[in-house]
Protein backbone atom coordinates (compact mmCIF):
# COMPACT_ATOMS: atom_id res chain seq x y z
CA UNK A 1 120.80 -66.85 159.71
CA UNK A 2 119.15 -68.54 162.52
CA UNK A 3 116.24 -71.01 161.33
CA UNK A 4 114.90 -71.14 165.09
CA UNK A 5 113.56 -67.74 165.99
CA UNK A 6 110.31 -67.05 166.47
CA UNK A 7 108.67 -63.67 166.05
CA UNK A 8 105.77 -63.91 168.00
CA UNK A 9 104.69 -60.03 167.38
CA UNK A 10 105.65 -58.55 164.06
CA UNK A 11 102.82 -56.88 162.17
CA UNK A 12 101.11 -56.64 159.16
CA UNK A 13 99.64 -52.49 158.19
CA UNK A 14 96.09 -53.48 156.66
CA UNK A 15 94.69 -50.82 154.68
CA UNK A 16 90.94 -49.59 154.44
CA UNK A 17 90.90 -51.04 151.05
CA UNK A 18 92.41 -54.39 151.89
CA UNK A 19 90.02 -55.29 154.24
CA UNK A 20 87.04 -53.71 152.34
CA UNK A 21 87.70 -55.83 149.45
CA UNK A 22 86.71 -59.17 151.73
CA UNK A 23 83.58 -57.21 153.05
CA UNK A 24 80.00 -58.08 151.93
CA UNK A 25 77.71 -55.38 151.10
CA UNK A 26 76.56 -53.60 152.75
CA UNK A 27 79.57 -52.91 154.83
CA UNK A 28 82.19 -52.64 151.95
CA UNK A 29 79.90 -49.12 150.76
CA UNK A 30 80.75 -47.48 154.03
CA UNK A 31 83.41 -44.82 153.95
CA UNK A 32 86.77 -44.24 155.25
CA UNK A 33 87.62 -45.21 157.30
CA UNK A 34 86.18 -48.55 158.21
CA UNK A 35 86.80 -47.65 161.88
CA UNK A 36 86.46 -45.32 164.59
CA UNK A 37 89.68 -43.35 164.99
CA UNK A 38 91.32 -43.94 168.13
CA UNK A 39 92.36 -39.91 168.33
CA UNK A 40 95.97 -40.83 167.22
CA UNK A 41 98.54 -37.96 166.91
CA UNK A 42 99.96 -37.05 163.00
CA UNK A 43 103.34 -37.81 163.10
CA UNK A 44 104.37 -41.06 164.84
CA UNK A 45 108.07 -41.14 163.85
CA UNK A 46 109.75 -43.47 161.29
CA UNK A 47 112.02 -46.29 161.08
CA UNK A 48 114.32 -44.67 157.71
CA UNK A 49 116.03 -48.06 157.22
CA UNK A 50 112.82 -49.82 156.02
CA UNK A 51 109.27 -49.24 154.69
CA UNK A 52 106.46 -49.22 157.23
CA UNK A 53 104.50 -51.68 155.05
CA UNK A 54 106.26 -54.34 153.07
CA UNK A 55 105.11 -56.62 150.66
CA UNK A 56 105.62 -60.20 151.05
CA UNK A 57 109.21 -60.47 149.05
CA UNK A 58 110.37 -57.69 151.16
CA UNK A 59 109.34 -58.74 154.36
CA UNK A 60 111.04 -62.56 153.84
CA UNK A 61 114.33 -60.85 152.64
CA UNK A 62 114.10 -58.61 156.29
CA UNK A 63 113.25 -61.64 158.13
CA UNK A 64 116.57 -62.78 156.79
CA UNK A 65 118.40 -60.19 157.50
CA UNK A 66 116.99 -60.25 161.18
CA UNK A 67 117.58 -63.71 161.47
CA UNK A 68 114.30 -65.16 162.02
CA UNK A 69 112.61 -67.88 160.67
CA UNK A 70 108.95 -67.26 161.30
CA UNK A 71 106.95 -64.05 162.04
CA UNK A 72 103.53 -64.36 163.53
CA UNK A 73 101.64 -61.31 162.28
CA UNK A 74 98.99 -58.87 164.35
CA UNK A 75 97.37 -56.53 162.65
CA UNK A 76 97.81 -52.60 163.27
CA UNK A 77 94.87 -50.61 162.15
CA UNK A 78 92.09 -53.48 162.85
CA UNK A 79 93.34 -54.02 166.53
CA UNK A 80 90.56 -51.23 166.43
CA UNK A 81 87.62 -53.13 165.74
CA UNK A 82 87.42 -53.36 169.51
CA UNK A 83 85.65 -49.68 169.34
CA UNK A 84 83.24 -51.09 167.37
CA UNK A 85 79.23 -50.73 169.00
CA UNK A 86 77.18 -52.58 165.81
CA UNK A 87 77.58 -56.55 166.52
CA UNK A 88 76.72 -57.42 162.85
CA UNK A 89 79.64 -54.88 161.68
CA UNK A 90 81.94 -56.63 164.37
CA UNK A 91 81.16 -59.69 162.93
CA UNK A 92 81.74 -58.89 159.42
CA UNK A 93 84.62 -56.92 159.95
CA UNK A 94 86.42 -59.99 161.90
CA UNK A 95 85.17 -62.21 159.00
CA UNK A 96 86.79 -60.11 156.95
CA UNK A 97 90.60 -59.51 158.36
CA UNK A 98 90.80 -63.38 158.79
CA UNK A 99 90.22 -63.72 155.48
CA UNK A 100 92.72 -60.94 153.99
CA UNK A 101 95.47 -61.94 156.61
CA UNK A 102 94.76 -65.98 155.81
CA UNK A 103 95.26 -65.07 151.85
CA UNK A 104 98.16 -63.17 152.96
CA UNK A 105 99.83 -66.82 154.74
CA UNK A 106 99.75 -68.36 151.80
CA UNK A 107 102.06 -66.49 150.10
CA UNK A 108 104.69 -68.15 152.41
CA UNK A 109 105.01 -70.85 155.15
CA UNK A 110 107.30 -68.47 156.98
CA UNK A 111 104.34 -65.85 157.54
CA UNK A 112 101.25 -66.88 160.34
CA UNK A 113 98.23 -65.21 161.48
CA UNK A 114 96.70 -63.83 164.48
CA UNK A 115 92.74 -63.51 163.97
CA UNK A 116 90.44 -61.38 165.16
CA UNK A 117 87.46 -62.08 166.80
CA UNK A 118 83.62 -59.77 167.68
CA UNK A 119 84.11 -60.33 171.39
CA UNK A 120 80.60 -57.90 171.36
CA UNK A 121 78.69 -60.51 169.75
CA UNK A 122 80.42 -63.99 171.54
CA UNK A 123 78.25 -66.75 170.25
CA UNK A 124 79.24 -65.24 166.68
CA UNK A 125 83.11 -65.02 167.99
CA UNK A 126 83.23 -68.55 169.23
CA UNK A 127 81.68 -69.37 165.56
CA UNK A 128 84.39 -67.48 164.09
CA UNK A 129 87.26 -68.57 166.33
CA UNK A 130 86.64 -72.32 165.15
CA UNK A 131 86.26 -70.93 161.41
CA UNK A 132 89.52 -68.83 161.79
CA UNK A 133 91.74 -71.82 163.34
CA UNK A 134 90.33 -75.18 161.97
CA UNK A 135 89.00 -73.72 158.05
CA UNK A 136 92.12 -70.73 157.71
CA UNK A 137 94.58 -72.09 159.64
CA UNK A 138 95.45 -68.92 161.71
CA UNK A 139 97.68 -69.23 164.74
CA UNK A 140 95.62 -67.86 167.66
CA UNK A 141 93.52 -64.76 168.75
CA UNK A 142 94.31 -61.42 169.00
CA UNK A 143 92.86 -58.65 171.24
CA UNK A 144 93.82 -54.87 172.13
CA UNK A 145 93.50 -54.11 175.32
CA UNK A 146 91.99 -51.01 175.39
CA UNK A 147 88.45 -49.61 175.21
CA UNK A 148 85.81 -52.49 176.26
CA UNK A 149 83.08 -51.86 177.78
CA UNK A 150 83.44 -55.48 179.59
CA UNK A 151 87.34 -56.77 180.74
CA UNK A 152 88.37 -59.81 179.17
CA UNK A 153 87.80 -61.70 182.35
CA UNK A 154 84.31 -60.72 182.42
CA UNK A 155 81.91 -64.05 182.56
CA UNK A 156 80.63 -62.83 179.15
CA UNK A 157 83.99 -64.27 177.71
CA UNK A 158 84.07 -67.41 178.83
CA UNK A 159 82.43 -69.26 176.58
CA UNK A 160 85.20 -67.79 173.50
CA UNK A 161 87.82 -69.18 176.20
CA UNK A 162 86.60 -72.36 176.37
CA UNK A 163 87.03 -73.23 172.87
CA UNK A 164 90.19 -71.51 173.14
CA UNK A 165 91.27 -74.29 175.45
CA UNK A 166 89.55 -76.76 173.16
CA UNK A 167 91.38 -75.53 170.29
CA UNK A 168 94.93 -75.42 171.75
CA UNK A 169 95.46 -71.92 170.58
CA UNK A 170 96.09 -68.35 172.90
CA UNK A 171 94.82 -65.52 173.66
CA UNK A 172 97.32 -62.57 172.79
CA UNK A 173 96.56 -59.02 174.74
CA UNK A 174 97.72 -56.54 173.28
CA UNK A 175 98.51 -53.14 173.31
CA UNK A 176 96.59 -50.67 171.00
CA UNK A 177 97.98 -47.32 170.48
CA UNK A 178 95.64 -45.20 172.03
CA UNK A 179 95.50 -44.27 176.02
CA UNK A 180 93.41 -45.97 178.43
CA UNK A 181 89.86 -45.54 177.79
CA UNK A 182 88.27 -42.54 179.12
CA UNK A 183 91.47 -40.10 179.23
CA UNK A 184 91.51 -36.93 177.96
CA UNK A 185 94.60 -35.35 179.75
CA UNK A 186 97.19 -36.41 177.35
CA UNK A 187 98.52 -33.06 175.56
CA UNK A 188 100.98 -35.25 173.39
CA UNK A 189 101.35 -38.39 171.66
CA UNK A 190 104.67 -39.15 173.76
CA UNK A 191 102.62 -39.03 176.82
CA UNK A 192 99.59 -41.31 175.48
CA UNK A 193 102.10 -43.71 173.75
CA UNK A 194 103.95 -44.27 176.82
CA UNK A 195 100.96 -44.63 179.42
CA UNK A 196 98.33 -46.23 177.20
CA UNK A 197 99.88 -50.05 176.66
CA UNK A 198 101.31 -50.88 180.12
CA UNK A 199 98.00 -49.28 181.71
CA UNK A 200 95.33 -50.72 180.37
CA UNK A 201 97.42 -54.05 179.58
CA UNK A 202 97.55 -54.10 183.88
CA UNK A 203 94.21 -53.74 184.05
CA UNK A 204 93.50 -56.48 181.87
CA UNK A 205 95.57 -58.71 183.64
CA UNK A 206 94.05 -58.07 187.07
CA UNK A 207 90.64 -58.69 185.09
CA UNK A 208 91.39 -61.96 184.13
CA UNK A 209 92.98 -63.12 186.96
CA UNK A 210 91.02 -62.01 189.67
CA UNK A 211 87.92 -63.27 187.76
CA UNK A 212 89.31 -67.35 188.17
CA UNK A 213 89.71 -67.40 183.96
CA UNK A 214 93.24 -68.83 185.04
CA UNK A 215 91.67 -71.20 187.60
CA UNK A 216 89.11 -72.26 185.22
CA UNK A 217 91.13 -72.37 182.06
CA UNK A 218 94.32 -73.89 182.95
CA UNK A 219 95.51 -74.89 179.66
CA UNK A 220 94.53 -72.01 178.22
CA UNK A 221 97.89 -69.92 177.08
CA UNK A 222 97.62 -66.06 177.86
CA UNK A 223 100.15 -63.83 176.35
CA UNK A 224 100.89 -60.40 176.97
CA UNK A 225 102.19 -58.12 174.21
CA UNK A 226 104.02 -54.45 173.52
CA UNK A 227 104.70 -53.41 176.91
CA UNK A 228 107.75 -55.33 177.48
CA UNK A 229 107.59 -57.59 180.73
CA UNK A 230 109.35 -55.91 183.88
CA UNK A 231 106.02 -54.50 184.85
CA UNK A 232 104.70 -58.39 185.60
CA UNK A 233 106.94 -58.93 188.92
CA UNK A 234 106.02 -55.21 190.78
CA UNK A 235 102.05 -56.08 189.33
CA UNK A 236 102.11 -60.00 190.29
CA UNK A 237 103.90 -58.46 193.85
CA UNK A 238 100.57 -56.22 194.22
CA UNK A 239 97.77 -58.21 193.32
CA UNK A 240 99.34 -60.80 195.58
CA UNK A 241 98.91 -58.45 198.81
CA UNK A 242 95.94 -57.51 197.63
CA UNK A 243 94.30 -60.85 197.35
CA UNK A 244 95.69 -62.04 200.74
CA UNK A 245 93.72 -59.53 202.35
CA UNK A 246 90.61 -59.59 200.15
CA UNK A 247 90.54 -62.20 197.76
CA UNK A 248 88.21 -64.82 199.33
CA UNK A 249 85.55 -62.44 199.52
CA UNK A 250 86.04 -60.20 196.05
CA UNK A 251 87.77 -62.80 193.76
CA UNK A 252 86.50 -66.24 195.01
CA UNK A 253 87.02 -67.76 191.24
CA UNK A 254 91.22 -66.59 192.41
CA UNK A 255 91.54 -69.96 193.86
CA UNK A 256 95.50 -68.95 194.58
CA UNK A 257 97.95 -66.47 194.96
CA UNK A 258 97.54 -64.59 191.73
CA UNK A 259 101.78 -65.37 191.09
CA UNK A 260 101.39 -68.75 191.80
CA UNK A 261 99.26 -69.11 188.34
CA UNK A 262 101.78 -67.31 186.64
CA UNK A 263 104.54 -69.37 188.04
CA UNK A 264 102.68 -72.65 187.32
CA UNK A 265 100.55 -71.53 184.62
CA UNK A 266 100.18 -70.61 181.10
CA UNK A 267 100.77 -67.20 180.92
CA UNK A 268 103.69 -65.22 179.16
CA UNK A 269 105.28 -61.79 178.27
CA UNK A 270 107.05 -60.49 175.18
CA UNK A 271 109.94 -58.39 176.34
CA UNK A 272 111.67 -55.72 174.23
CA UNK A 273 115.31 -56.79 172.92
CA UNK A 274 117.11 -54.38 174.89
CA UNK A 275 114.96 -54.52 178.49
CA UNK A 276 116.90 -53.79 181.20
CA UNK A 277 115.00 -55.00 183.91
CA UNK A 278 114.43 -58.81 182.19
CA UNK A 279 117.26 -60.58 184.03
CA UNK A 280 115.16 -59.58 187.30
CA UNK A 281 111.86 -60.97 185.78
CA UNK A 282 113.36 -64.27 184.86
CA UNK A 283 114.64 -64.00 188.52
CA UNK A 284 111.28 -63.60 189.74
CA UNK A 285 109.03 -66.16 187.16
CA UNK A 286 111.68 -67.79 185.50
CA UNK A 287 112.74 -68.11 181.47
CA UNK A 288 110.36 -70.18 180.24
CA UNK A 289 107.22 -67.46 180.27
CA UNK A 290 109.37 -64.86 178.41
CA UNK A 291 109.10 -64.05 174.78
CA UNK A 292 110.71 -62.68 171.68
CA UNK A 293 108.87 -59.96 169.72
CA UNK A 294 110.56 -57.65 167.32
CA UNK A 295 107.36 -55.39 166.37
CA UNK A 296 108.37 -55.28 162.84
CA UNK A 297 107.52 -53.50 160.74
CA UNK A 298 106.68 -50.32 163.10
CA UNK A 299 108.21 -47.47 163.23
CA UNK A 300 109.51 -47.53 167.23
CA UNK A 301 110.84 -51.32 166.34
CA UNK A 302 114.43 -52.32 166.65
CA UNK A 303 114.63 -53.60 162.83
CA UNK A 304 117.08 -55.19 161.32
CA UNK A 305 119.01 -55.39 165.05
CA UNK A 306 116.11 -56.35 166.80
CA UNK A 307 117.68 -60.12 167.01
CA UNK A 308 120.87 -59.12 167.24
CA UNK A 309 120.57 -56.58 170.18
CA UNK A 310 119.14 -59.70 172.09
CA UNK A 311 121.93 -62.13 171.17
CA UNK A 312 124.85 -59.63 172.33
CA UNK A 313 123.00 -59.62 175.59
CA UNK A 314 125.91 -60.42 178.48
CA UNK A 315 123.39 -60.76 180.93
CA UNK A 316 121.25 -63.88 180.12
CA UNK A 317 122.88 -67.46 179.20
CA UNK A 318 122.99 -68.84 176.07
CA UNK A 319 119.74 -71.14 177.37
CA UNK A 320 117.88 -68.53 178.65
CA UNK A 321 118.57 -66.95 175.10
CA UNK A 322 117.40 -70.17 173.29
CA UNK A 323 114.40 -70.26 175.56
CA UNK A 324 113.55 -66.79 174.69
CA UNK A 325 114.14 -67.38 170.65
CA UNK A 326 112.90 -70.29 170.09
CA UNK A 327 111.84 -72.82 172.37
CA UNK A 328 108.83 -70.61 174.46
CA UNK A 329 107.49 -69.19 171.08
CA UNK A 330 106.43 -72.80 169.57
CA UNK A 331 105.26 -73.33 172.71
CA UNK A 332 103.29 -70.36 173.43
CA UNK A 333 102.04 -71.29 169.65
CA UNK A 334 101.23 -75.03 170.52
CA UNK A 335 103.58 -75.68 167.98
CA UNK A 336 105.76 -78.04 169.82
């Protein structure tokens, strides 16, 4: 086994009663479920070769098996809490996942946290990002990219950012598992599973780029999640031309090329194990932005080859490799 690699997007699958257990009244007397469904099709496909919610025991001995020495865990069900309208429940509801996935960190040194944060009430989420980093000891924050009212690079934010920056830990997009917000074409889940993440996670992007949060938040660490990464050269290509000819007047906070901040900047991409097109994005941005993410323990995840699939890899040096496995993780985390 490899004691280097870094998981940077495995999952844990909360249940309603997990996280209503670390809910005050009178939020823990609500029914199921705690959140608004996202209009998910029955049926997602499985994984047969493992259990789509392991305990802790399990989870180390597939870790080993993989080969990797620490998983950083998002939640599944709770990216939701982005749908949710009633500030105070946003706030609680945070509270409470940062809490159930802290406890859940101490069973083993191996296992870290993402937390969540009620971007709809922000002086409340900046409270709760210093609680969930300096009092838990959870490894950054954690948003879905789908269904704000606001896009993350919406002034509104800013403030959360800032003592992102402060706090030396990164904001993780990423994808939930519903379509982009307002569709209602989708007649299958294939189609909404397949549009939903690399859509909306776009849109995000341009958000928070054209709005100057890389400009103003240089150290800040952005990372982009479930939608692999050969989407960022075509997208960087396009908002590029787009600012050249309109930039100074609609994105003035865009101080440069949006690529430029990407290729001098803090921002990465998780890329699937088997991605085709990555030896063209390290081309285009280089190897040190790229990440490893095996999605464990979902059901459209690579497990236990995930690692492996990336090692046998002909097309990418041994560095690069490294780089991908190890090296940009701990980075990405501020853990080196």
């Amino acid at each position: 086994m490899s004691s280097d690699v870094i998981d940077v997007d495995a999952h844990i699958r909360e249940s309603n009663n997990d996280i209503r257990a670390y809910l005050p009244e009178p939020y823990c007397k609500r029914g199921s479920p705690l959140l608004a469904s996202d209009g998910m099709w029955a049926g997602e496909g499985t994984n047969s070769d493992h259990t789509e919610n392991p305990d802790i025991a399990t989870r180390l001995s597939d870790m080993d098996r993989e080969g990797i020495s620490i998983a950083v865990l998002f939640p599944t069900n709770s990216l939701g809490m982005r749908r949710i309208i009633e500030p105070d429940y946003a706030v609680a509801y945070a509270r409470a996942y940062n809490n159930y996935i802290a406890d859940i960190c101490k069973q083993s040194s191996r296992i870290k946290g993402i937390a969540l944060l009620p971007f709809i009430a922000v002086d409340e989420a900046v409270k709760e990002l210093n609680r969930a980093i300096t009092e838990l000891g959870l490894s950054g924050i954690g948003i879905a990219s789908q269904s704000m009212k606001e896009h993350l690079g919406s002034k509104i934010f800013w403030p959360i950012y800032e003592e992102m920056q402060r706090l030396n830990v990164p904001l993780c997009v990423h994808g939930g598992r519903d379509g982009p917000a307002g569709e209602i074409r989708f007649d299958s889940f294939i189609f909404m599973h397949t549009i939903g993440r690399p859509v909306e996670t776009a849109i995000q992007f341009a958000g928070l780029l054209y709005a100057g949060v890389a400009e103003r938040f240089p150290q800040l660490r952005v990372g982009f999640f479930e939608c692999g990464a050969g989407w960022a050269p075509y997208w960087m290509e396009r908002m590029d031309e787009e600012w050249e000819k309109r930039g100074k007047v609609e994105a003035p906070l865009c101080k440069r090329k949006p690529s430029e901040y990407i290729l001098h900047g803090n921002w990465y991409f998780s890329a699937e194990p088997e991605e085709k097109s990555l030896p063209h994005v390290i081309e285009t941005i280089g190897d040190d932005k790229i990440l490893f993410a095996s999605d464990y323990p979902h059901w459209d995840g690579l497990f236990p080859n995930a690692v492996s699939t990336f090692r046998n890899r002909s097309d990418l040096s041994a560095a690069t490799k490294e780089k991908i496995l190890t090296q940009n993780g701990r980075r990405f985390y501020g853990w080196s």
